[in-house]
Protein backbone atom coordinates (compact mmCIF):
# COMPACT_ATOMS: atom_id res chain seq x y z
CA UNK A 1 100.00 83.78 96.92
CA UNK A 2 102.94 85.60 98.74
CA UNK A 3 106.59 84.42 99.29
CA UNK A 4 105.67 83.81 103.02
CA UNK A 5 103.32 80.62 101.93
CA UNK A 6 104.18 77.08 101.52
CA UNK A 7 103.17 77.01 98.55
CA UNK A 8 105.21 79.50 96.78
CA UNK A 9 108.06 77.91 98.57
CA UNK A 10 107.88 74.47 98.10
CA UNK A 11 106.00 74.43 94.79
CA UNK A 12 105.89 77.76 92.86
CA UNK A 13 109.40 79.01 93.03
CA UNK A 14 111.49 75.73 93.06
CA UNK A 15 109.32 74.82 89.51
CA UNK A 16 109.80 77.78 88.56
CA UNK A 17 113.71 78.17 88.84
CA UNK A 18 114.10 74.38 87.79
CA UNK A 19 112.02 74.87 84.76
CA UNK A 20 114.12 78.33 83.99
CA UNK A 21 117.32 76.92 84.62
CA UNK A 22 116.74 74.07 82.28
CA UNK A 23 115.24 76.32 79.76
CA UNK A 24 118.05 77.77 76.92
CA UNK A 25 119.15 81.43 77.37
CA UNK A 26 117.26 82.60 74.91
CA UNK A 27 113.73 81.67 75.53
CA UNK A 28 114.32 82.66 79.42
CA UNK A 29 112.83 85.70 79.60
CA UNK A 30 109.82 83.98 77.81
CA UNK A 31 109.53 81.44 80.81
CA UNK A 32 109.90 84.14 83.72
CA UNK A 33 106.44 86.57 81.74
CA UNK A 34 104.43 83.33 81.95
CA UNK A 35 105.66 82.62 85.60
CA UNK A 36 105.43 85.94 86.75
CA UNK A 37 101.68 86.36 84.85
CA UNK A 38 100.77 82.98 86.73
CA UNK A 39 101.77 84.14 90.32
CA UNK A 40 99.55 87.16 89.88
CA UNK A 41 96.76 84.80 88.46
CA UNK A 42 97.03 82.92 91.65
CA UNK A 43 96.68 86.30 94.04
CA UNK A 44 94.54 88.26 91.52
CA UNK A 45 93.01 86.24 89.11
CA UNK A 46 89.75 88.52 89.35
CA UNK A 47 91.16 91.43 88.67
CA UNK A 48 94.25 90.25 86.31
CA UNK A 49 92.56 91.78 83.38
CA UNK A 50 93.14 95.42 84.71
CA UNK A 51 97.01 94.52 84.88
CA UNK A 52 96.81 92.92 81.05
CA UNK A 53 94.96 96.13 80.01
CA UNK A 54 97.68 98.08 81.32
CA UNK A 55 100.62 96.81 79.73
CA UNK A 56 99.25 96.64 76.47
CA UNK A 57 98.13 100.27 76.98
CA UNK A 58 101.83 101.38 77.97
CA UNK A 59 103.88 99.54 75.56
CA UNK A 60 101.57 100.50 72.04
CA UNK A 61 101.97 104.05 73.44
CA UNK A 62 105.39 104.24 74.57
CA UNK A 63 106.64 101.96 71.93
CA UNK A 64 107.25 104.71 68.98
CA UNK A 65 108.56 107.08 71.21
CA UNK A 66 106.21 110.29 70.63
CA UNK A 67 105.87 112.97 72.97
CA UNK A 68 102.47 113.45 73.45
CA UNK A 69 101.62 109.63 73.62
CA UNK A 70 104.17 109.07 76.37
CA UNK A 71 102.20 111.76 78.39
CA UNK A 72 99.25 110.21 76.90
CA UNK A 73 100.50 107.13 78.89
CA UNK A 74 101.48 108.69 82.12
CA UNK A 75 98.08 110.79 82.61
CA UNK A 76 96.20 107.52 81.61
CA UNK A 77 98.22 105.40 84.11
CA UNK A 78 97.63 108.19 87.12
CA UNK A 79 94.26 108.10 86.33
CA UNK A 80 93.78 104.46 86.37
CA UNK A 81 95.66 104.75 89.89
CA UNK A 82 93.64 107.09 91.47
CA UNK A 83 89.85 105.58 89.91
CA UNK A 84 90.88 102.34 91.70
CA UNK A 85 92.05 103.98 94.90
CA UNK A 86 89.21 106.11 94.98
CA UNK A 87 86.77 103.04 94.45
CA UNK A 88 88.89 100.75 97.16
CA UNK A 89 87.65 103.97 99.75
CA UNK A 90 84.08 104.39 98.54
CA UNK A 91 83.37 99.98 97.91
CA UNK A 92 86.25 98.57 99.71
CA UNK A 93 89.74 97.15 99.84
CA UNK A 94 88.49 94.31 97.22
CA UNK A 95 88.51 96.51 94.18
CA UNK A 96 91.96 97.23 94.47
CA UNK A 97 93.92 94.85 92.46
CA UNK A 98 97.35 93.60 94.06
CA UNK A 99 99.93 95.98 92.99
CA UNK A 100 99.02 98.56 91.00
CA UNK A 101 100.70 101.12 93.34
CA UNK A 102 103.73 99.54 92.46
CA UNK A 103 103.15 98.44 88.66
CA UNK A 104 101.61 101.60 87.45
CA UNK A 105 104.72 103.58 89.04
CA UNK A 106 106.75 100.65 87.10
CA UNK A 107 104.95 101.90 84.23
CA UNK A 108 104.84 105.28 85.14
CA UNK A 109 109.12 105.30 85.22
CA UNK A 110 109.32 103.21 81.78
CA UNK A 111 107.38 106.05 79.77
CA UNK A 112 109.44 108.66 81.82
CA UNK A 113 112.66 107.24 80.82
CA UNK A 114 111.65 107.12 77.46
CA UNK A 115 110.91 110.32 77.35
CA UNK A 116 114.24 111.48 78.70
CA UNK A 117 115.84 109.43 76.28
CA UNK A 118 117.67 107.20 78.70
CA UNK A 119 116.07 103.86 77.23
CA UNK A 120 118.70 104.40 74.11
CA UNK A 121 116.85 101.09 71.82
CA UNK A 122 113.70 99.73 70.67
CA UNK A 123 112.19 97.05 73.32
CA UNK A 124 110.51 94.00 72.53
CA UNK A 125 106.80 93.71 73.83
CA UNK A 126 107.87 90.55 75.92
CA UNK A 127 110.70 92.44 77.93
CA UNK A 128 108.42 95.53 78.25
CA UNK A 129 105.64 93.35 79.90
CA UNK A 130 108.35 90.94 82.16
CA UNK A 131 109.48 94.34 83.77
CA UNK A 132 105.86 95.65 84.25
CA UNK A 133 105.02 92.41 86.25
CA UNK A 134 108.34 90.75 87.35
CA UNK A 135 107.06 88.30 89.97
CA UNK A 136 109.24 89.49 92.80
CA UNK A 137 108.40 92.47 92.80
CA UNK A 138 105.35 92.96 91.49
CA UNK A 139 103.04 93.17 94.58
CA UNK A 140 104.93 95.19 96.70
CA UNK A 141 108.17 96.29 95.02
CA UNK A 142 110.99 97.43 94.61
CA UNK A 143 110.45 99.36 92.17
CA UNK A 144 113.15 98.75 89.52
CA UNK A 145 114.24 101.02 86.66
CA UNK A 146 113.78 99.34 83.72
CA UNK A 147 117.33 100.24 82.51
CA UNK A 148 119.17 98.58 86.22
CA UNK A 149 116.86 95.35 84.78
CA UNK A 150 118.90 94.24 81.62
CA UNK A 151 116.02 93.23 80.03
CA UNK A 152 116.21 91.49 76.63
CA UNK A 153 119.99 91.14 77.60
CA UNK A 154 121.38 87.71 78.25
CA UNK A 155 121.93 88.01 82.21
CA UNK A 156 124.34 85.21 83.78
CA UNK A 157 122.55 82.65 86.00
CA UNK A 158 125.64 82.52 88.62
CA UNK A 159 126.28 79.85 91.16
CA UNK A 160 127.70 82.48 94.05
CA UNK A 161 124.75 84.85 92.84
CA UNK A 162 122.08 82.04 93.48
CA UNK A 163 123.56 80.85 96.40
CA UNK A 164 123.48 84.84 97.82
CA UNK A 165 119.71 85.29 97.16
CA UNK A 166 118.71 82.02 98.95
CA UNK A 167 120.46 83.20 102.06
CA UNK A 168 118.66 86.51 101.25
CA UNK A 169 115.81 85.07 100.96
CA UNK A 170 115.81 83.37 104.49
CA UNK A 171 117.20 86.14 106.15
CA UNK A 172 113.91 87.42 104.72
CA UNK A 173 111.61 85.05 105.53
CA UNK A 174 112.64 84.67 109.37
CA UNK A 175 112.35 88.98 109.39
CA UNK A 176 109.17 88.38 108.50
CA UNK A 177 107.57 85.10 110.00
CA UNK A 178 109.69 85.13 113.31
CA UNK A 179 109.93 88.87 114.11
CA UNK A 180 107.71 90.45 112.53
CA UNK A 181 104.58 88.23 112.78
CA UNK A 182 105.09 88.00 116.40
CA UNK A 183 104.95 91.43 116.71
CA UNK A 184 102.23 91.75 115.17
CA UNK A 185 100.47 89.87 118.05
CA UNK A 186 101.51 92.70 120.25
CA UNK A 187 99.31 95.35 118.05
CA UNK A 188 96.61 93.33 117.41
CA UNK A 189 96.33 92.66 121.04
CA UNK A 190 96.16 96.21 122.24
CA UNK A 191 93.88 97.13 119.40
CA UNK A 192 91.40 94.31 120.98
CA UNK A 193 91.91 95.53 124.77
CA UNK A 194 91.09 99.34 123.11
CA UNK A 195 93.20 102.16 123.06
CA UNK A 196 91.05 103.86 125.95
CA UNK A 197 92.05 100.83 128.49
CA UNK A 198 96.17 100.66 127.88
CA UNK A 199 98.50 102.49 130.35
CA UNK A 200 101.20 105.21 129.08
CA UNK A 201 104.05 102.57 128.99
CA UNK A 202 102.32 99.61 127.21
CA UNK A 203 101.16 102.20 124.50
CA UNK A 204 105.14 102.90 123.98
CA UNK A 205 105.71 99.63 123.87
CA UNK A 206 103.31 99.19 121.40
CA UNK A 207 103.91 101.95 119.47
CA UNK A 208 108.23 100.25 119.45
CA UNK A 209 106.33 97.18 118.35
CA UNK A 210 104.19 98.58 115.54
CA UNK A 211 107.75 100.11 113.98
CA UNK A 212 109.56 97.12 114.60
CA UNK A 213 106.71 95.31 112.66
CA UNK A 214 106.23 97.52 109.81
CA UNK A 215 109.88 97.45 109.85
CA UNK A 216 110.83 93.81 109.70
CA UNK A 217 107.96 93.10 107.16
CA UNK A 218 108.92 94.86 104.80
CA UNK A 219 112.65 94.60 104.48
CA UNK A 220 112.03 91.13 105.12
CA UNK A 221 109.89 91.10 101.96
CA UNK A 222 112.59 93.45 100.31
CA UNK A 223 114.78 90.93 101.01
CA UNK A 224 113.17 88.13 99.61
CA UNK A 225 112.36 89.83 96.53
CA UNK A 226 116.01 91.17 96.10
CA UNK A 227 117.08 87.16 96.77
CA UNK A 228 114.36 85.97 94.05
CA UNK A 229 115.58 88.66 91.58
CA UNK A 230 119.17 87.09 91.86
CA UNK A 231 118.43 83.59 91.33
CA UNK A 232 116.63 84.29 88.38
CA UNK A 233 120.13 86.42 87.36
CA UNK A 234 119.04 90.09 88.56
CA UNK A 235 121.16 92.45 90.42
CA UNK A 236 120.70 92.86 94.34
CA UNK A 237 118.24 95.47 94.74
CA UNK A 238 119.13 97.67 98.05
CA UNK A 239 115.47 99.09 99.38
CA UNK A 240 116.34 99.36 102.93
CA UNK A 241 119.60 101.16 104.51
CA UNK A 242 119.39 100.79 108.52
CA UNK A 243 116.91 103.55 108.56
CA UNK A 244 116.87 103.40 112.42
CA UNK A 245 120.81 104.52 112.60
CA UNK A 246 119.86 107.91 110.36
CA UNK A 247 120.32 111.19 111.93
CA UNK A 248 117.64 113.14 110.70
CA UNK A 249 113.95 112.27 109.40
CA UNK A 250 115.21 113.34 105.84
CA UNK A 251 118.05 110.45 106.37
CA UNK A 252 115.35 108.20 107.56
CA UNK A 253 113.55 108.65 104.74
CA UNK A 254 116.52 108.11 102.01
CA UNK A 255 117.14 104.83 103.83
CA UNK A 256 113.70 103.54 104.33
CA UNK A 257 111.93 102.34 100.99
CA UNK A 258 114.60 104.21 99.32
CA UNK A 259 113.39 102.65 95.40
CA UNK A 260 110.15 104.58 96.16
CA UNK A 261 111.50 107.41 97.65
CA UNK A 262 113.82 107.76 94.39
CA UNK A 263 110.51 107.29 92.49
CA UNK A 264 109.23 110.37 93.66
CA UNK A 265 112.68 112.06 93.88
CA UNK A 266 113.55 111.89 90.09
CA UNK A 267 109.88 111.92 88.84
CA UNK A 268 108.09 114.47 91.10
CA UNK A 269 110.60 116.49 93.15
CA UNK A 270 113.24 117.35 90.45
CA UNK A 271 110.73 118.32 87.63
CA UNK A 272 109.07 120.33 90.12
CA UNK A 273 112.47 122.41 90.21
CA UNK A 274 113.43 120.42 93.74
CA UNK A 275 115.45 122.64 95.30
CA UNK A 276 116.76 124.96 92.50
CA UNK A 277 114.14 127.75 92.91
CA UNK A 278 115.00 129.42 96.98
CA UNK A 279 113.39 128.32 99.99
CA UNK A 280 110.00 128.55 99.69
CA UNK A 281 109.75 126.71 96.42
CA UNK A 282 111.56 124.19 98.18
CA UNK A 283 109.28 123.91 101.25
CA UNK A 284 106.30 123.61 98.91
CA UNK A 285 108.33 121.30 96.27
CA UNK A 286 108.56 118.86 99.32
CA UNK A 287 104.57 119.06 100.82
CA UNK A 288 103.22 118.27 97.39
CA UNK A 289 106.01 115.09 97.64
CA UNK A 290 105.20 114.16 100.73
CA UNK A 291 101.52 114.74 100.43
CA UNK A 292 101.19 112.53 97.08
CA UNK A 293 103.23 109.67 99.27
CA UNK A 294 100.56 110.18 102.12
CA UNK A 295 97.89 109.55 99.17
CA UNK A 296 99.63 107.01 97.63
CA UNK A 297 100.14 104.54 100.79
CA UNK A 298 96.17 105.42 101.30
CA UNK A 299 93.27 107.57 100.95
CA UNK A 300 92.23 107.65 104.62
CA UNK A 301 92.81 111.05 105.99
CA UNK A 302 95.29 109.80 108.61
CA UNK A 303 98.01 108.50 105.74
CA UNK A 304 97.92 112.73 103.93
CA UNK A 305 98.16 113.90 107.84
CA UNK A 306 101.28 111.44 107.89
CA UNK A 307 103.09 112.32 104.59
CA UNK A 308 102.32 116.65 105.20
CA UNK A 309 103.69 116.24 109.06
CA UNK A 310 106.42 114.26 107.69
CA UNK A 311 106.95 116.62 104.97
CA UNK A 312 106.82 119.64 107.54
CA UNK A 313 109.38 117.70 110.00
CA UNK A 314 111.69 117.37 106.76
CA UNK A 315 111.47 121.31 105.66
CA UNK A 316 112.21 122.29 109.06
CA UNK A 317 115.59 120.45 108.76
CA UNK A 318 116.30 121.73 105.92
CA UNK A 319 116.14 125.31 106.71
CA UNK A 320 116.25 125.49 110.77
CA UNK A 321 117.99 122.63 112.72
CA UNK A 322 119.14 119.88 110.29
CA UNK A 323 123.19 121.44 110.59
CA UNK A 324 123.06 120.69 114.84
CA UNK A 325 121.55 117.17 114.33
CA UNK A 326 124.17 116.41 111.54
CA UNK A 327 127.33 118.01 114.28
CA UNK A 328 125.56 115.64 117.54
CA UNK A 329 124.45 112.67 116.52
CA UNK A 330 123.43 111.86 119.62
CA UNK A 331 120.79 114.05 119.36
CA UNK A 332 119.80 113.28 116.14
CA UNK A 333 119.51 109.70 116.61
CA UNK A 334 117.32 109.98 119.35
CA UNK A 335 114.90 112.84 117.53
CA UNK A 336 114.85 109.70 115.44
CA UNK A 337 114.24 107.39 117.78
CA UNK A 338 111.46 109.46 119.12
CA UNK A 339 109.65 110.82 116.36
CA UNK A 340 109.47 107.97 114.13
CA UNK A 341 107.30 105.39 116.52
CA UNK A 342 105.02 108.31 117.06
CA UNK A 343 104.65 108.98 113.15
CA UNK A 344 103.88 105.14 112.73
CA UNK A 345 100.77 105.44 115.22
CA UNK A 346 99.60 108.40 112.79
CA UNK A 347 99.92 106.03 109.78
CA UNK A 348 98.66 103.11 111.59
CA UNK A 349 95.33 103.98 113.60
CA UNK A 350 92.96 105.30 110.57
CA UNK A 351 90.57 106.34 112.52
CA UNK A 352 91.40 110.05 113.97
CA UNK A 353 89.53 109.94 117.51
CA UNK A 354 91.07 106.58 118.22
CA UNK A 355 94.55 108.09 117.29
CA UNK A 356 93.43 110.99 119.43
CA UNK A 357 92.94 108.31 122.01
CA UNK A 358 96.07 106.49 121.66
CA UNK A 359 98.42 109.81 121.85
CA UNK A 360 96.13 110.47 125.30
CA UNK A 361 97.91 107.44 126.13
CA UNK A 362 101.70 108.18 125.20
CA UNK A 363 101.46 111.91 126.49
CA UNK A 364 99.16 112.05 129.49
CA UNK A 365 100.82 114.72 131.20
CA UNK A 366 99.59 116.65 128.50
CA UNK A 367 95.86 115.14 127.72
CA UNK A 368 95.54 114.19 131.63
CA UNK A 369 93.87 111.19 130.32
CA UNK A 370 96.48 108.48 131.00
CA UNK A 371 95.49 104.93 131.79
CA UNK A 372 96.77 103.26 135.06
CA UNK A 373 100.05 100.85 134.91
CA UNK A 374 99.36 97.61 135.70
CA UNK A 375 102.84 95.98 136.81
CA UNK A 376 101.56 92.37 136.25
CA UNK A 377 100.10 93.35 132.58
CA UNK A 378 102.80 95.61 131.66
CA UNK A 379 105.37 92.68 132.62
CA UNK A 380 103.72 89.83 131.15
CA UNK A 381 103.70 91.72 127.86
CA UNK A 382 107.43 92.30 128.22
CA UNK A 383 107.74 88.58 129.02
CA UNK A 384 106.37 87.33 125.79
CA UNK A 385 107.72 90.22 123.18
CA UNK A 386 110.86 91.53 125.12
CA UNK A 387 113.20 89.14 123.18
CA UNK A 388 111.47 90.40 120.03
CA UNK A 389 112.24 93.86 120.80
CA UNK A 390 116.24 92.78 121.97
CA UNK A 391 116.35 91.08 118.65
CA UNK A 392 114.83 93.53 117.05
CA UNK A 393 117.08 96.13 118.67
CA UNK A 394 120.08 94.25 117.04
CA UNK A 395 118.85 94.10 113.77
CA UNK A 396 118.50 97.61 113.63
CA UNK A 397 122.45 98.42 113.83
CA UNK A 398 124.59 98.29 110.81
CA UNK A 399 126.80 96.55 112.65
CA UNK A 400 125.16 93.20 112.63
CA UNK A 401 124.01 93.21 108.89
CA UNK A 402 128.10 94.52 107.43
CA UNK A 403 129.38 91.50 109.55
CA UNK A 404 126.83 88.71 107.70
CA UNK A 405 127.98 91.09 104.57
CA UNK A 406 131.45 90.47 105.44
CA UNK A 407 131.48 86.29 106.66
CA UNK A 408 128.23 85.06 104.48
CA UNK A 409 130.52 83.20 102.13
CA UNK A 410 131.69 80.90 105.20
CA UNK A 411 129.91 77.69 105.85
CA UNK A 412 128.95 78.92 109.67
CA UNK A 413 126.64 81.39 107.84
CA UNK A 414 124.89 79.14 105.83
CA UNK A 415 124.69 76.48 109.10
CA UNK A 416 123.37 79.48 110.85
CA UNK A 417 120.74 79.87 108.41
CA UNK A 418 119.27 76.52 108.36
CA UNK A 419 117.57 76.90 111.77
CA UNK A 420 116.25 79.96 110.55
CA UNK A 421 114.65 78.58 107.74
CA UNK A 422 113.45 75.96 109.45
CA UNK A 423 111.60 78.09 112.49
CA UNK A 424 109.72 80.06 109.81
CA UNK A 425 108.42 76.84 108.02
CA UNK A 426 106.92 75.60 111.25
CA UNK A 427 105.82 78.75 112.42
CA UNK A 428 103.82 79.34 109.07
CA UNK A 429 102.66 75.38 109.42
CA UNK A 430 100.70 76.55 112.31
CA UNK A 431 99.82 80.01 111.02
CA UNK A 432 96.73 80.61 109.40
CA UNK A 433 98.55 83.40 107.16
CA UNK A 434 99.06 86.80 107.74
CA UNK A 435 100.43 88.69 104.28
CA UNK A 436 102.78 91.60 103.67
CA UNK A 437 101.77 94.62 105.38
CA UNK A 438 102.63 96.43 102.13
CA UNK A 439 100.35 93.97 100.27
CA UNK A 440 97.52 96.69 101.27
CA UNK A 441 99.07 100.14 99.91
């Protein structure tokens, strides 16, 4: 079960809030652990046991606070990530249980707090566990600090705050079922034709498309979550930041994803010595983090060749040409705008000779390998997504997201918004389902 199914909308989360809503203060949290336990049950009921094991493991070992069974904890939780990713490569995708990239970095950031001493109190094993599996963001994040999650605190349940995260959520929902679902037609399409057969423009096109789809899935689904959290009284959880208006890939990068990206800030990068310790410490301070987010989206050799060209593109801004992309935007947004779809092919075609294939395609003046345009394909194509990618287009600049920001307490919002909704319940009527895209890291 995702937030994109009927059922989750129509049965799971309006029992849910009714049943927590009518439920005193006190036992609230208590309701939300056996909701958020039963919506993994319904996605992962095989596997459930590995995320039980888990948080009984972290808690009795973080609980009195000792050193060396905190670190206990952390190696134990790495290891438990990296035996199931390794066993997801070797036997396949259905040995990897929903979430545990983002739950054992959950767990991961509770034990590391603790040992910083920034949890200041004893926790109680039910709030420990709710934050460990917190049904909105348990699957695919964002990953919360257990200290910017109250927990075992009485949170308010606020009308304007409830009213926020439904609009949230369908601004979330249509990202995702209307935009980026369509898109995904687009890349499944040319991935049927075969790389080999497209022409130079329609792999652009696609390769736009992909990063409009990655992109519109998964704020969409950050947006959803970040709307659940706040009807069930959490705090608005920011996890996307217009990446597409950043200057730089390093700006990209602390706008896209940005609760994982301060995951691996504060818990890899900083220990590490960040960049304290000179240049070079620096350069290899930020391949081992971007290497071990290559690893962590995947094993396949294509997501470390991602995260270590990433990582490279990032050190060279650092200490060559980051100052003239910071003084001309211009030119920064379009290095942007031009390196990003191409480091979305790297992470999306696993296979390397079929990514060798598909850069033949967007560079054959280079490869001499470039398929022929076919005006009536290549405009068909535009026919059917070009309104995507104008839409898409929009959503990309600030500008349109500050002004719903700005007017989303006035009743032409909401109006607005009730089409929306409405377009993504009859477009997943007729849908056979297509999950988060993030569901699979």
């Amino acid at each position: 079960m995702n937030f994109a199914e009927m059922g989750f909308i129509f049965r799971f989360l309006p029992v849910l809030l009714v049943v927590t809503y009518l439920t005193p203060k006190r036992f609230r949290e208590k309701i939300l652990l056996v909701g958020s336990l039963v919506f993994y049950a319904f996605g992962e009921l095989r596997l459930m046991p590995v995320l039980l094991a888990a948080m009984v493991f972290n808690f009795l070992l973080g609980y009195r606070r000792r050193r060396g069974l905190i670190i206990t904890a952390i190696v134990g939780d790495l290891l438990l990530l990296v035996s199931f990713k390794l066993l997801s490569a070797t036997l396949g995708g259905e040995y990897l249980p929903l979430g545990i990239s983002f739950y054992i970095f959950r767990m991961i950031s509770w034990q590391a707090d603790l040992l910083n001493g920034e949890i200041d109190r004893k926790e109680k094993f039910s709030d420990v566990c709710l934050y460990f599996c917190l049904f909105p963001q348990i699957l695919s994040g964002p990953i919360m600090r257990y200290g910017d999650g109250e927990f075992g605190r009485s949170r308010e349940y606020r009308a304007e705050a409830i009213e926020a995260g439904v609009q949230y959520f369908i601004i979330g929902l249509g990202m995702k079922v209307i935009l980026a679902d369509r898109l995904a037609i687009l890349w499944n399409d040319l991935q049927t034709v075969g790389f080999v057969s497209i022409s130079t423009p329609l792999a652009w096109m696609g390769a736009i498309g992909y990063s409009m789809q990655l992109y519109f899935d998964f704020w969409g689904y950050s947006l959803m979550a970040a709307g659940i959290g706040m009807m069930v009284g959490f705090k608005f959880i920011t996890n996307f930041n217009h990446p597409y208006a950043a200057r730089s890939i390093g700006d990209f990068y602390r706008r896209w994803h940005m609760t994982l990206g301060g995951w691996f800030r504060d818990y890899v990068y900083i220990p590490m010595g960040g960049s304290r310790w000179g240049a070079g410490r620096t350069a290899v301070n930020l391949l081992v983090v971007w290497g071990l987010t290559g690893l962590w989206h995947g094993s396949g050799i294509n997501f470390i060749i991602w995260g270590l060209v990433l990582g490279g593109l990032i050190i060279l801004e650092k200490l060559v040409y980051g100052r003239l992309l910071q003084k001309v935007p211009v030119v920064g947004h379009l290095y942007v705008l031009f390196l990003i779809p191409l480091s979305w092919v790297v992470f999306a075609v696993t296979d390397l000779g079929q990514l060798g294939v598909y850069f033949s395609r967007l560079f054959p003046f280079v490869t001499s390998a470039g398929g022929q345009a076919n005006p009536g394909v290549l405009s068909a194509y535009l026919r059917s997504y070009g309104w995507l990618f104008v839409v898409g287009g929009l959503l990309c600049l600030p500008g349109l997201f500050k002004l719903f920001e700005r007017y989303k307490k006035r009743r032409v919002v909401t109006l607005l918004l009730i089409p929306v909704f409405w377009v993504s319940i009859f477009l997943l009527a007729g849908a056979s389902g297509n999950p988060f895209m993030y569901l699979n890291f």
